[in-house]
C-alpha atoms as a PDB file:
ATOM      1  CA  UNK A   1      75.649 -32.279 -36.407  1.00  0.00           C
ATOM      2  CA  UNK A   2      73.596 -33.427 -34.067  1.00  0.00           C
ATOM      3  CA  UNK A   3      74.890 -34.884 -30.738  1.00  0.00           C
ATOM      4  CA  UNK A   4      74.492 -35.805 -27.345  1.00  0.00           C
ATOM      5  CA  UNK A   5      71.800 -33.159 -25.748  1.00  0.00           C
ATOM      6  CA  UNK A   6      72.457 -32.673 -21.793  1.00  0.00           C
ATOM      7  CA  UNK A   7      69.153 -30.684 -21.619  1.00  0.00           C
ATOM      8  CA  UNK A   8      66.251 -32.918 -20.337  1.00  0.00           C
ATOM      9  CA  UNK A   9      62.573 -32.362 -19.912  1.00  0.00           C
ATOM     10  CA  UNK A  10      61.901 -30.803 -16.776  1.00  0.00           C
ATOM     11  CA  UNK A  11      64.776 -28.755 -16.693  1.00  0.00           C
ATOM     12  CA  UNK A  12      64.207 -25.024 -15.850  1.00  0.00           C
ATOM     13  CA  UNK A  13      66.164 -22.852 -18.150  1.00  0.00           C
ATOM     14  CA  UNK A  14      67.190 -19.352 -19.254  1.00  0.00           C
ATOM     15  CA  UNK A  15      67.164 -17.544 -22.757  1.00  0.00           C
ATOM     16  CA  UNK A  16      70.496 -16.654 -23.518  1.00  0.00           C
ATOM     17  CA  UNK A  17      70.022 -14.715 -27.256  1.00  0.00           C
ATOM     18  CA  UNK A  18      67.043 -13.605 -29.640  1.00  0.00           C
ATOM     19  CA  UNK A  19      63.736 -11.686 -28.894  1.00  0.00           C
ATOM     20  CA  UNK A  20      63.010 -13.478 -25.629  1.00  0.00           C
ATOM     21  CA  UNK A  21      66.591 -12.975 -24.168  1.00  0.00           C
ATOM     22  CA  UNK A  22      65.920 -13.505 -20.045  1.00  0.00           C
ATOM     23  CA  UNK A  23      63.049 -15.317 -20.125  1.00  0.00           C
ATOM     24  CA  UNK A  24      63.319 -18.529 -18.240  1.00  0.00           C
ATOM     25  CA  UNK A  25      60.935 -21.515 -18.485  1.00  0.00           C
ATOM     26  CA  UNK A  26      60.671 -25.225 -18.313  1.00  0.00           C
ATOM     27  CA  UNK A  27      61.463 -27.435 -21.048  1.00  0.00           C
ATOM     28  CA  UNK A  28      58.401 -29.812 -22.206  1.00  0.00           C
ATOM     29  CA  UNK A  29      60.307 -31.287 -25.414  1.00  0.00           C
ATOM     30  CA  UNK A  30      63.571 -32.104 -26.400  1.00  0.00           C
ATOM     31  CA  UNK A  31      64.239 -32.561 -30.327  1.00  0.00           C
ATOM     32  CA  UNK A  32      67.542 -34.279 -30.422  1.00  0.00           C
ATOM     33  CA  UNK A  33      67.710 -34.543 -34.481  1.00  0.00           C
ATOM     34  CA  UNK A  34      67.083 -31.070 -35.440  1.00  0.00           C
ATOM     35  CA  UNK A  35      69.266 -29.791 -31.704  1.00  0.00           C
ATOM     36  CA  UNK A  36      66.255 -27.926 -29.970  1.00  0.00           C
ATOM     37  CA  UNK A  37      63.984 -27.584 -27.270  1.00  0.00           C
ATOM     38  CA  UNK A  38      60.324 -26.691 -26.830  1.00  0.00           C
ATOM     39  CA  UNK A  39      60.537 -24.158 -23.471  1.00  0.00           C
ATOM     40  CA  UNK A  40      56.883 -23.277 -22.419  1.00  0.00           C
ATOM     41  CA  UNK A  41      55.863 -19.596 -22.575  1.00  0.00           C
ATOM     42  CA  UNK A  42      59.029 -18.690 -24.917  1.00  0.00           C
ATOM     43  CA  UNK A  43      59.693 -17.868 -28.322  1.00  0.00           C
ATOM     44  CA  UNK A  44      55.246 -18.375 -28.739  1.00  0.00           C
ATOM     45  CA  UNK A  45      54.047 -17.849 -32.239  1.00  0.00           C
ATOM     46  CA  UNK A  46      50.547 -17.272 -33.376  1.00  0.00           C
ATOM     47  CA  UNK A  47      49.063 -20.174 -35.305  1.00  0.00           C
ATOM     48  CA  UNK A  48      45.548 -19.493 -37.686  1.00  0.00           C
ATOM     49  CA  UNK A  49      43.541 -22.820 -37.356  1.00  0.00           C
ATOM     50  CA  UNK A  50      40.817 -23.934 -38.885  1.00  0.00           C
ATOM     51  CA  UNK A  51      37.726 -25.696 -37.061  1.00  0.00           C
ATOM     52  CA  UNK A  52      38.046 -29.339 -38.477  1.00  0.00           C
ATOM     53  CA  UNK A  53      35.005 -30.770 -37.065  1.00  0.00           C
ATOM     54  CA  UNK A  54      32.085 -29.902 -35.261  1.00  0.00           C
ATOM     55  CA  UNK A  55      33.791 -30.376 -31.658  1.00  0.00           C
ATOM     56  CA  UNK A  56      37.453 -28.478 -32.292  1.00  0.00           C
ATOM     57  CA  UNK A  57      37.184 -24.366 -32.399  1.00  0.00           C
ATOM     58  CA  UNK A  58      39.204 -22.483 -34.909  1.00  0.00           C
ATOM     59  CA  UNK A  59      41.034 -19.415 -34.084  1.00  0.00           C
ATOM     60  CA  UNK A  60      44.236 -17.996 -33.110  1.00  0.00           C
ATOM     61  CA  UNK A  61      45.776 -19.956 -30.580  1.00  0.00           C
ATOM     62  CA  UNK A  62      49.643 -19.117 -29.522  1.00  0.00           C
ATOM     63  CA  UNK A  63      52.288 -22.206 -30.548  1.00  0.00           C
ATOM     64  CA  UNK A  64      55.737 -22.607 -28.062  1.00  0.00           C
ATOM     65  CA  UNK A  65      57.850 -23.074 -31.243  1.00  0.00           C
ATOM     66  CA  UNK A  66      61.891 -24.330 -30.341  1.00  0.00           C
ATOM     67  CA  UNK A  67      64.961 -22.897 -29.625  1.00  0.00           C
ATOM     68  CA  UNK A  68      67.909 -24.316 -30.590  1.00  0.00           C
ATOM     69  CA  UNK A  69      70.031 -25.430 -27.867  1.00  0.00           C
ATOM     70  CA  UNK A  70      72.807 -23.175 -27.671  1.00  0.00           C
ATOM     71  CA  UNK A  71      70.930 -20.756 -26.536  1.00  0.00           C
ATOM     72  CA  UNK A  72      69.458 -21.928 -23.826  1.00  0.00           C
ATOM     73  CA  UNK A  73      71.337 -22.201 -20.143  1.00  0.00           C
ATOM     74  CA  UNK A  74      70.230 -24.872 -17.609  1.00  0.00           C
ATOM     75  CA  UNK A  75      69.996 -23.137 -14.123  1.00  0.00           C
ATOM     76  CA  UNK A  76      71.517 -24.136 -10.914  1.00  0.00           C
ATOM     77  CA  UNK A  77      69.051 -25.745  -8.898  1.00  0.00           C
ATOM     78  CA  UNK A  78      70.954 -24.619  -5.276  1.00  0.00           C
ATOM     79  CA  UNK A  79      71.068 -20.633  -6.627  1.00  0.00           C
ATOM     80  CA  UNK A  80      69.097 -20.178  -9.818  1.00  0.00           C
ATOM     81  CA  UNK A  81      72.060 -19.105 -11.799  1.00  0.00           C
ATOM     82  CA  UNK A  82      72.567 -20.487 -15.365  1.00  0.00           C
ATOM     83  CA  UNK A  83      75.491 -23.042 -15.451  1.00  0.00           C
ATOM     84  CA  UNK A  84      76.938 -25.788 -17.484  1.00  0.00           C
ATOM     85  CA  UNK A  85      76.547 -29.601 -17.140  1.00  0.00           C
ATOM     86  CA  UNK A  86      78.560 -31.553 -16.922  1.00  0.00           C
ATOM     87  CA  UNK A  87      78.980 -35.287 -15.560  1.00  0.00           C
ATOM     88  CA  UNK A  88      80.222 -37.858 -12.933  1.00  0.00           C
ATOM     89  CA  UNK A  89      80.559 -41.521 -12.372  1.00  0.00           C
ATOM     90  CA  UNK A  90      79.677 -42.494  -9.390  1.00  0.00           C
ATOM     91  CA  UNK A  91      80.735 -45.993  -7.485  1.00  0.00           C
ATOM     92  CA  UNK A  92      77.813 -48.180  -8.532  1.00  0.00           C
ATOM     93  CA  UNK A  93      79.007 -47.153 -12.321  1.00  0.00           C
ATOM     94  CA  UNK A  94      75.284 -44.662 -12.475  1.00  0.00           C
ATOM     95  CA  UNK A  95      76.155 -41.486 -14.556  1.00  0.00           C
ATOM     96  CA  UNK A  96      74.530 -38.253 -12.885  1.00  0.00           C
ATOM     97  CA  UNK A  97      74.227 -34.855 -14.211  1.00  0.00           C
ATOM     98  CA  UNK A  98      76.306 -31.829 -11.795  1.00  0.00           C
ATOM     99  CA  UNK A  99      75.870 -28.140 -12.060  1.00  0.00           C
ATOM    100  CA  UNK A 100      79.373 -27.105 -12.941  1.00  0.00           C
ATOM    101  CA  UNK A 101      79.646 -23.925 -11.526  1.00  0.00           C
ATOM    102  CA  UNK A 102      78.633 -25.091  -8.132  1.00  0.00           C
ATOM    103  CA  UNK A 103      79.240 -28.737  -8.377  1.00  0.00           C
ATOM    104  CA  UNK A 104      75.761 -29.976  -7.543  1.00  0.00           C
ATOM    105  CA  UNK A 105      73.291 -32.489  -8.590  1.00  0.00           C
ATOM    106  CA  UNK A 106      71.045 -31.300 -11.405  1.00  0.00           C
END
């Protein structure tokens, strides 16, 4: 099930579905196998740790946990819009990623 994954890290995105529908961020990981992405400041749980040694603290501390990709939109980097990619060959046979609503480079 899993294939080719035209979100990158770096990319600034938007939440299309679930709790944190609109919220846009940028994404720090991509997980390829399981079809996610880690965005930062979405879809945060809160995680109970323990203190494991003298130097870490225990607490609550908040945990970006992903989103599959599907339901996440990249966004245009000339209007802010979310878009598709899509992508084009140029003459020296390099493969670039283009907004395909507007036609520009991602």
């Amino acid at each position: 099930m899993s294939g080719t994954v035209k979100i990158r890290k770096g990319d600034r995105v938007r939440v299309l579905t679930g709790k944190d529908r609109g919220k846009e961020g940028v994404v720090m990981r991509v997980l390829p196998a399981e079809n996610k992405v880690i965005v930062e400041g979405v879809n945060v749980a809160k995680k109970h740790q323990k203190a494991r040694s003298a130097t870490s603290q225990g607490g609550i501390i908040d945990k970006d946990m992903p989103l599959p990709v599907p339901n996440v939109a990249v966004l245009s980097p000339s209007d802010g819009k979310p878009t598709r990619i899509g992508y084009k060959v140029l003459d020296d046979g390099s493969k670039i990623r283009i907004c395909r609503r507007t036609g520009a480079e991602i």
